[in-house]
Structure formats: structure tokens, C-alpha cells
PDB file of N, CA and C in Angstrom:
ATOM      1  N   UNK A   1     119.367  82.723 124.809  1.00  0.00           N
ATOM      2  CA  UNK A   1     120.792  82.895 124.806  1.00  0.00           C
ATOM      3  C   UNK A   1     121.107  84.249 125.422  1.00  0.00           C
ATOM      4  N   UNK A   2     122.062  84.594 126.394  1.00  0.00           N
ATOM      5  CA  UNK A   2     122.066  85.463 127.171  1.00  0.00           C
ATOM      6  C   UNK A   2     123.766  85.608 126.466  1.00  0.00           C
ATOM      7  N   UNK A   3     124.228  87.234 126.112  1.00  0.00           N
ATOM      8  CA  UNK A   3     125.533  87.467 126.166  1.00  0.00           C
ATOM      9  C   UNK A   3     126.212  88.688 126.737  1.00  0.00           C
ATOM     10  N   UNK A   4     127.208  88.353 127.788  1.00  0.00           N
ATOM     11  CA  UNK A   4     127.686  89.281 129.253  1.00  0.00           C
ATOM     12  C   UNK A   4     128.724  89.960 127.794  1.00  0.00           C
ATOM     13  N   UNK A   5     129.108  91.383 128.227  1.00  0.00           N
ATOM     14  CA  UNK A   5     129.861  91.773 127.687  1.00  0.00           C
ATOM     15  C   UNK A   5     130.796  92.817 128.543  1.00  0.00           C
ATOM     16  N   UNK A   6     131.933  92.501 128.551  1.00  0.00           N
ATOM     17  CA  UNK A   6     132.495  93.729 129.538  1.00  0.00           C
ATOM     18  C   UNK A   6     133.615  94.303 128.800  1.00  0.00           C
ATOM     19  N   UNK A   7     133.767  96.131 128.652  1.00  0.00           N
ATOM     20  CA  UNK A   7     134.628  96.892 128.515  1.00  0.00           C
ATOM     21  C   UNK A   7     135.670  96.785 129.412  1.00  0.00           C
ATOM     22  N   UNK A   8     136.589  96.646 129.122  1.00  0.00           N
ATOM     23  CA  UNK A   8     138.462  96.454 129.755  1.00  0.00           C
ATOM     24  C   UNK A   8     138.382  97.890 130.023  1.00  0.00           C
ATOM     25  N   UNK A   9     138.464  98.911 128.576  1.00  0.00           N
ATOM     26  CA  UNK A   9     139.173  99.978 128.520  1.00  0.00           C
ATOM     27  C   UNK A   9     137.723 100.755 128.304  1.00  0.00           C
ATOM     28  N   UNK A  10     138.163 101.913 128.856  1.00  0.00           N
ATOM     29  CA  UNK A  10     137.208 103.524 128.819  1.00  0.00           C
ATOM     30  C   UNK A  10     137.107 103.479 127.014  1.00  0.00           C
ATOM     31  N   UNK A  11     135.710 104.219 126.912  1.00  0.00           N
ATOM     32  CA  UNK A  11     135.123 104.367 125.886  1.00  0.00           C
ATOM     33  C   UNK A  11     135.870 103.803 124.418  1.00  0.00           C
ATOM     34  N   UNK A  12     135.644 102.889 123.654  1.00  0.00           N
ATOM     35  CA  UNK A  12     135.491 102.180 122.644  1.00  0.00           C
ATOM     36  C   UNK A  12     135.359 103.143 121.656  1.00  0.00           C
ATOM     37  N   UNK A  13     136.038 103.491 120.321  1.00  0.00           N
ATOM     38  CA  UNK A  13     135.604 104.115 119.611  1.00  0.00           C
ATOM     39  C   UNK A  13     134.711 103.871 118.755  1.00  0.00           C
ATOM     40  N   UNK A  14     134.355 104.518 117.794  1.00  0.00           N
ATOM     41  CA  UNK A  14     132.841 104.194 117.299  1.00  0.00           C
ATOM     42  C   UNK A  14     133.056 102.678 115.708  1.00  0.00           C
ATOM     43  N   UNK A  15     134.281 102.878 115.300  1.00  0.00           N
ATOM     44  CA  UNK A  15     134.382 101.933 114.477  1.00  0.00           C
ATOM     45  C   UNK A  15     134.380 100.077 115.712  1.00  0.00           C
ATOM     46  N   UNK A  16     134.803  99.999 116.557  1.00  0.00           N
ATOM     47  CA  UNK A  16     135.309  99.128 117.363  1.00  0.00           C
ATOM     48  C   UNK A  16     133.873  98.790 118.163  1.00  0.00           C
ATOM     49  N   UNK A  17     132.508  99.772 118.112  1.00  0.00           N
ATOM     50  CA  UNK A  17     131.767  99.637 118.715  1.00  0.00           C
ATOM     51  C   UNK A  17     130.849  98.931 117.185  1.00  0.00           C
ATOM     52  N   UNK A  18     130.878  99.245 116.199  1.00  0.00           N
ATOM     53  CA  UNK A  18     130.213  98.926 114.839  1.00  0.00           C
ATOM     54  C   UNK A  18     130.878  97.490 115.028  1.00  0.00           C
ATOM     55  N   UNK A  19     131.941  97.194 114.667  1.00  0.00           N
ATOM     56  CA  UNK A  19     133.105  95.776 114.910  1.00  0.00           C
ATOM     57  C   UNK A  19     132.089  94.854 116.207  1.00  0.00           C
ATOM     58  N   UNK A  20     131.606  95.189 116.877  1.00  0.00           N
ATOM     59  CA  UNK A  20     131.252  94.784 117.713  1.00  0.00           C
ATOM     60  C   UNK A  20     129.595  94.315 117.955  1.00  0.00           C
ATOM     61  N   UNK A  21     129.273  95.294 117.239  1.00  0.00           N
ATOM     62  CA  UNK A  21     127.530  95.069 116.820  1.00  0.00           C
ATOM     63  C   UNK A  21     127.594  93.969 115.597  1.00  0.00           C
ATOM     64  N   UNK A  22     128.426  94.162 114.654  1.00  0.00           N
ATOM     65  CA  UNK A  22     128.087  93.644 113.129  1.00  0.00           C
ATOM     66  C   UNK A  22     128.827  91.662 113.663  1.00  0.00           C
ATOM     67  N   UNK A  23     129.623  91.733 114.507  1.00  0.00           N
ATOM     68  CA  UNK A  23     129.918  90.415 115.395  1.00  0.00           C
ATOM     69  C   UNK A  23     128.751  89.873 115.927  1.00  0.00           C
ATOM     70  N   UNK A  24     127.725  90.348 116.782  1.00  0.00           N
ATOM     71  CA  UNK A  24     126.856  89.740 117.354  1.00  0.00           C
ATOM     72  C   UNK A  24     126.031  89.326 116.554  1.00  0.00           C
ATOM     73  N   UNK A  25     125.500  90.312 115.309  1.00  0.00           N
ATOM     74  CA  UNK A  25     124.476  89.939 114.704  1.00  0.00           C
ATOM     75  C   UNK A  25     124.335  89.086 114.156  1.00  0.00           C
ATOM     76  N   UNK A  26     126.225  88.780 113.443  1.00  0.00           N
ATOM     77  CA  UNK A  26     126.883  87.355 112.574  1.00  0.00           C
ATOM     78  C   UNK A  26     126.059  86.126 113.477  1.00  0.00           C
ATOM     79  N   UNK A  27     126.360  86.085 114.782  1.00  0.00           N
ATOM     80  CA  UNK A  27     126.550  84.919 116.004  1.00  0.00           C
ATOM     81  C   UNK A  27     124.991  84.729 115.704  1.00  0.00           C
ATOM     82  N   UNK A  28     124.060  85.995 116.104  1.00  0.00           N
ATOM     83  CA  UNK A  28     122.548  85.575 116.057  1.00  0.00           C
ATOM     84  C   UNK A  28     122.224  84.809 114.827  1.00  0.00           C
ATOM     85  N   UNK A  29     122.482  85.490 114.168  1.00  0.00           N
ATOM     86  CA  UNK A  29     121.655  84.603 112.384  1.00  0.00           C
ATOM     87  C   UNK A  29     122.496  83.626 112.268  1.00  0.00           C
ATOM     88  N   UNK A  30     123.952  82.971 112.967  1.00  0.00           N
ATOM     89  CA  UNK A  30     124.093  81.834 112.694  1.00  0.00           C
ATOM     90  C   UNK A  30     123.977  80.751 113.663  1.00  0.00           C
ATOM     91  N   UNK A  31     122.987  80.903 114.547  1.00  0.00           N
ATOM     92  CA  UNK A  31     122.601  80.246 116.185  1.00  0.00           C
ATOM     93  C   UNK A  31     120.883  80.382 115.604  1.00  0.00           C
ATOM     94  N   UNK A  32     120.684  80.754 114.976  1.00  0.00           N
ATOM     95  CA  UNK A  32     119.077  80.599 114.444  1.00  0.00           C
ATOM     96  C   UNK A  32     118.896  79.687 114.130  1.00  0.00           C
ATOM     97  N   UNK A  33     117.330  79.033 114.303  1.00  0.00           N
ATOM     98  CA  UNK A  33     117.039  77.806 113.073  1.00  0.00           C
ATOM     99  C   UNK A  33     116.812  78.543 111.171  1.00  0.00           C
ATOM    100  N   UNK A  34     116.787  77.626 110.387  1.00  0.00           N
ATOM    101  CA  UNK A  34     116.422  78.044 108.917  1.00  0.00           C
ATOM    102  C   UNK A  34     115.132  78.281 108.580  1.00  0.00           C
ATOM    103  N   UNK A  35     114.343  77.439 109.609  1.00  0.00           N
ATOM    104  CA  UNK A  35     112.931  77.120 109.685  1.00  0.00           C
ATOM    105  C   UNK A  35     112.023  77.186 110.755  1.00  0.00           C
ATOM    106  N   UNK A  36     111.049  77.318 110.573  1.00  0.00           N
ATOM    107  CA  UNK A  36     110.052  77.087 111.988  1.00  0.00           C
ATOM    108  C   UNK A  36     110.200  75.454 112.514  1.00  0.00           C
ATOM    109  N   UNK A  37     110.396  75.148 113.701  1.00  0.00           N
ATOM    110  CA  UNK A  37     109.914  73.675 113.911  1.00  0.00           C
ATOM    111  C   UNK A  37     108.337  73.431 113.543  1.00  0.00           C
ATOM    112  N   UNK A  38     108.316  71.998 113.062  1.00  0.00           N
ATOM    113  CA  UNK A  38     106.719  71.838 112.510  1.00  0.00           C
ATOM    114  C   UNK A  38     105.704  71.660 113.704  1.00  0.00           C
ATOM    115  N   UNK A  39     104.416  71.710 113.769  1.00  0.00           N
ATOM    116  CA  UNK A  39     103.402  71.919 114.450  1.00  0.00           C
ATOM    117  C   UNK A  39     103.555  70.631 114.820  1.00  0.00           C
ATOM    118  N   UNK A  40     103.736  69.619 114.557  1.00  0.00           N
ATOM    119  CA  UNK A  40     103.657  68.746 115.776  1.00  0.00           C
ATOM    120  C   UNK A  40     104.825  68.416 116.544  1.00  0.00           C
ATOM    121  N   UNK A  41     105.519  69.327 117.027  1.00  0.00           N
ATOM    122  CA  UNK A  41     106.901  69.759 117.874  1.00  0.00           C
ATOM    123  C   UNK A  41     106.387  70.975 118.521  1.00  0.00           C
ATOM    124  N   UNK A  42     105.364  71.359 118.834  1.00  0.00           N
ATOM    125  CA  UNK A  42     104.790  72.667 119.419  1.00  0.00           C
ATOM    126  C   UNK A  42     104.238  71.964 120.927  1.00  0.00           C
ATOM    127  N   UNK A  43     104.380  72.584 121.903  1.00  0.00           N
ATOM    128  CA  UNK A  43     103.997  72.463 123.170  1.00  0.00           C
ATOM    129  C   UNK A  43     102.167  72.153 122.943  1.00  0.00           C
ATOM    130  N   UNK A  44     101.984  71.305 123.553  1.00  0.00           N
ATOM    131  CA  UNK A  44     100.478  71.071 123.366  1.00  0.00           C
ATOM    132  C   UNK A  44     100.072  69.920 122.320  1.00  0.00           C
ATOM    133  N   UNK A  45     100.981  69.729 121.234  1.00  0.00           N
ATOM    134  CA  UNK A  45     100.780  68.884 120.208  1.00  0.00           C
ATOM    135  C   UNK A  45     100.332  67.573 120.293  1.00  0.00           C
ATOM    136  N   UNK A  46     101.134  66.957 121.367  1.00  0.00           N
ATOM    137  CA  UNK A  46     101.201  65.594 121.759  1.00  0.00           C
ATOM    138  C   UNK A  46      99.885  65.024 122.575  1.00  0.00           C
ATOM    139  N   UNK A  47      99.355  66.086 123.477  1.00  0.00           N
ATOM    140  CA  UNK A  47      98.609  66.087 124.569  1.00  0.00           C
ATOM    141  C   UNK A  47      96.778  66.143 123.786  1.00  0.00           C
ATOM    142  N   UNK A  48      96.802  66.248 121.922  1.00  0.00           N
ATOM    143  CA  UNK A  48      95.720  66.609 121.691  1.00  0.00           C
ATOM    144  C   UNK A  48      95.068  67.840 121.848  1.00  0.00           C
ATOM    145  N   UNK A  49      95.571  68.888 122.081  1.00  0.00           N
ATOM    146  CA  UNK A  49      94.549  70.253 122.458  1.00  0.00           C
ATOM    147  C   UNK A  49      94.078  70.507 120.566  1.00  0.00           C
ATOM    148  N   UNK A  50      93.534  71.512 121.004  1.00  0.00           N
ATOM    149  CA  UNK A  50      92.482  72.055 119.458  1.00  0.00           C
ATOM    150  C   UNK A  50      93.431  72.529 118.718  1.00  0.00           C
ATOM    151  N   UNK A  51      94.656  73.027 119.056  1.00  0.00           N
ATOM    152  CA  UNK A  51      95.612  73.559 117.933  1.00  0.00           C
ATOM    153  C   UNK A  51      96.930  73.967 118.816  1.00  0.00           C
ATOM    154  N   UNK A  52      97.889  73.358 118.512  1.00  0.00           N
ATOM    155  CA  UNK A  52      98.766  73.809 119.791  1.00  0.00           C
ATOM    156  C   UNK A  52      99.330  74.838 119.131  1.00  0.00           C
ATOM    157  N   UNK A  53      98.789  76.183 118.601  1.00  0.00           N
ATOM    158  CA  UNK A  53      99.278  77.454 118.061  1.00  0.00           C
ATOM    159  C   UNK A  53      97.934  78.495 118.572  1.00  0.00           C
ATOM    160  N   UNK A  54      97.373  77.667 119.131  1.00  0.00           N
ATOM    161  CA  UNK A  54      95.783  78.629 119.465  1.00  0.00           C
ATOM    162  C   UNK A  54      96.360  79.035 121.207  1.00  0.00           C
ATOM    163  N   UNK A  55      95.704  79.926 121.681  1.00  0.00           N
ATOM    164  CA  UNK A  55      95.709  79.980 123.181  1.00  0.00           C
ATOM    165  C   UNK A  55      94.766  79.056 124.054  1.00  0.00           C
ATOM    166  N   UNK A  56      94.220  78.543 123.300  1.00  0.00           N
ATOM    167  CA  UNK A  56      93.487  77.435 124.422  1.00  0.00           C
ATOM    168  C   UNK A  56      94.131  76.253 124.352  1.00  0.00           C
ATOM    169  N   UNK A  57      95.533  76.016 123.855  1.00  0.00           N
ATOM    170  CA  UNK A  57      96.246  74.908 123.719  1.00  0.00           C
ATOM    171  C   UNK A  57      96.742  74.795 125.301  1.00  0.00           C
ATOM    172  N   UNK A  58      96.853  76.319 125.827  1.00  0.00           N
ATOM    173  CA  UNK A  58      97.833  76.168 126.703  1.00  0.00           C
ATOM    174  C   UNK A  58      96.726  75.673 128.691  1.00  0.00           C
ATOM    175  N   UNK A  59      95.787  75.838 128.213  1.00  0.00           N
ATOM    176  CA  UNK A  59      94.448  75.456 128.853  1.00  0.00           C
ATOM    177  C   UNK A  59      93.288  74.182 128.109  1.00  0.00           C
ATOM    178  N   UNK A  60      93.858  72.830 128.552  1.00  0.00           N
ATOM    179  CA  UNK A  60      92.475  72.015 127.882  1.00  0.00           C
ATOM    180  C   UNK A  60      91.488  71.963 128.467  1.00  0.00           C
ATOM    181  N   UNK A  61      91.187  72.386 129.750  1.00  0.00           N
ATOM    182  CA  UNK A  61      89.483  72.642 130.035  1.00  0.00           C
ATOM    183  C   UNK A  61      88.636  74.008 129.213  1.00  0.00           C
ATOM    184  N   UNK A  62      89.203  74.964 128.124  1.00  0.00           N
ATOM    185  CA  UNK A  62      88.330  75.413 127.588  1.00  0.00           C
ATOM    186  C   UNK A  62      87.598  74.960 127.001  1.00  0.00           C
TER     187      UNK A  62
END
């Protein structure tokens, strides 16, 4: 998730800049999952590798 932000007006004071941090952080923790997705929803899972949480998941000729 990418978020552009642009100042209108010259320097923001410091309460309006707090207003502004304590906003995003709301947006992040409520755009999160609650949970991990489970291991067999992991890249590699489907395909059989040795553990699709290992690094040789992402290579099956090791």
C-alpha cells in the first residue's frame, strides 16, 4: 500500500503534524490482517516444496 501525501500550505504545525501521524497509523492497523494466513496459502505450498516457509521453497532443485 503506497500513500502520496501533499502539503497545500507552508509548514504544518506540530499538533496538525501528530493529527496526521496518529491518522495513518489508525488506517495501517485497520488495513492489516488479525492473523497470519495459514501455511498452506504460502507461495510454494501447492507446488510440494519441503516447507514453503524454508528458503529452498523458493528453489525446488535443492
Amino acid at each position: 500500500m503506497s500513500i502520496d501525501i501533499q502539503v497545500l500550505r507552508g509548514n504544518p504545525d506540530d499538533a496538525e503534524i501528530a493529527a496526521l501521524v496518529c491518522a495513518l497509523v489508525a488506517l495501517k492497523r485497520a488495513t492489516e490482517p488479525d492473523e497470519p494466513a495459514p501455511p498452506a496459502s504460502w507461495v510454494g505450498a501447492p507446488a510440494g516444496y519441503e516447507s514453503a516457509g524454508s528458503w529452498t521453497a523458493a528453489d525446488p532443485w535443492r
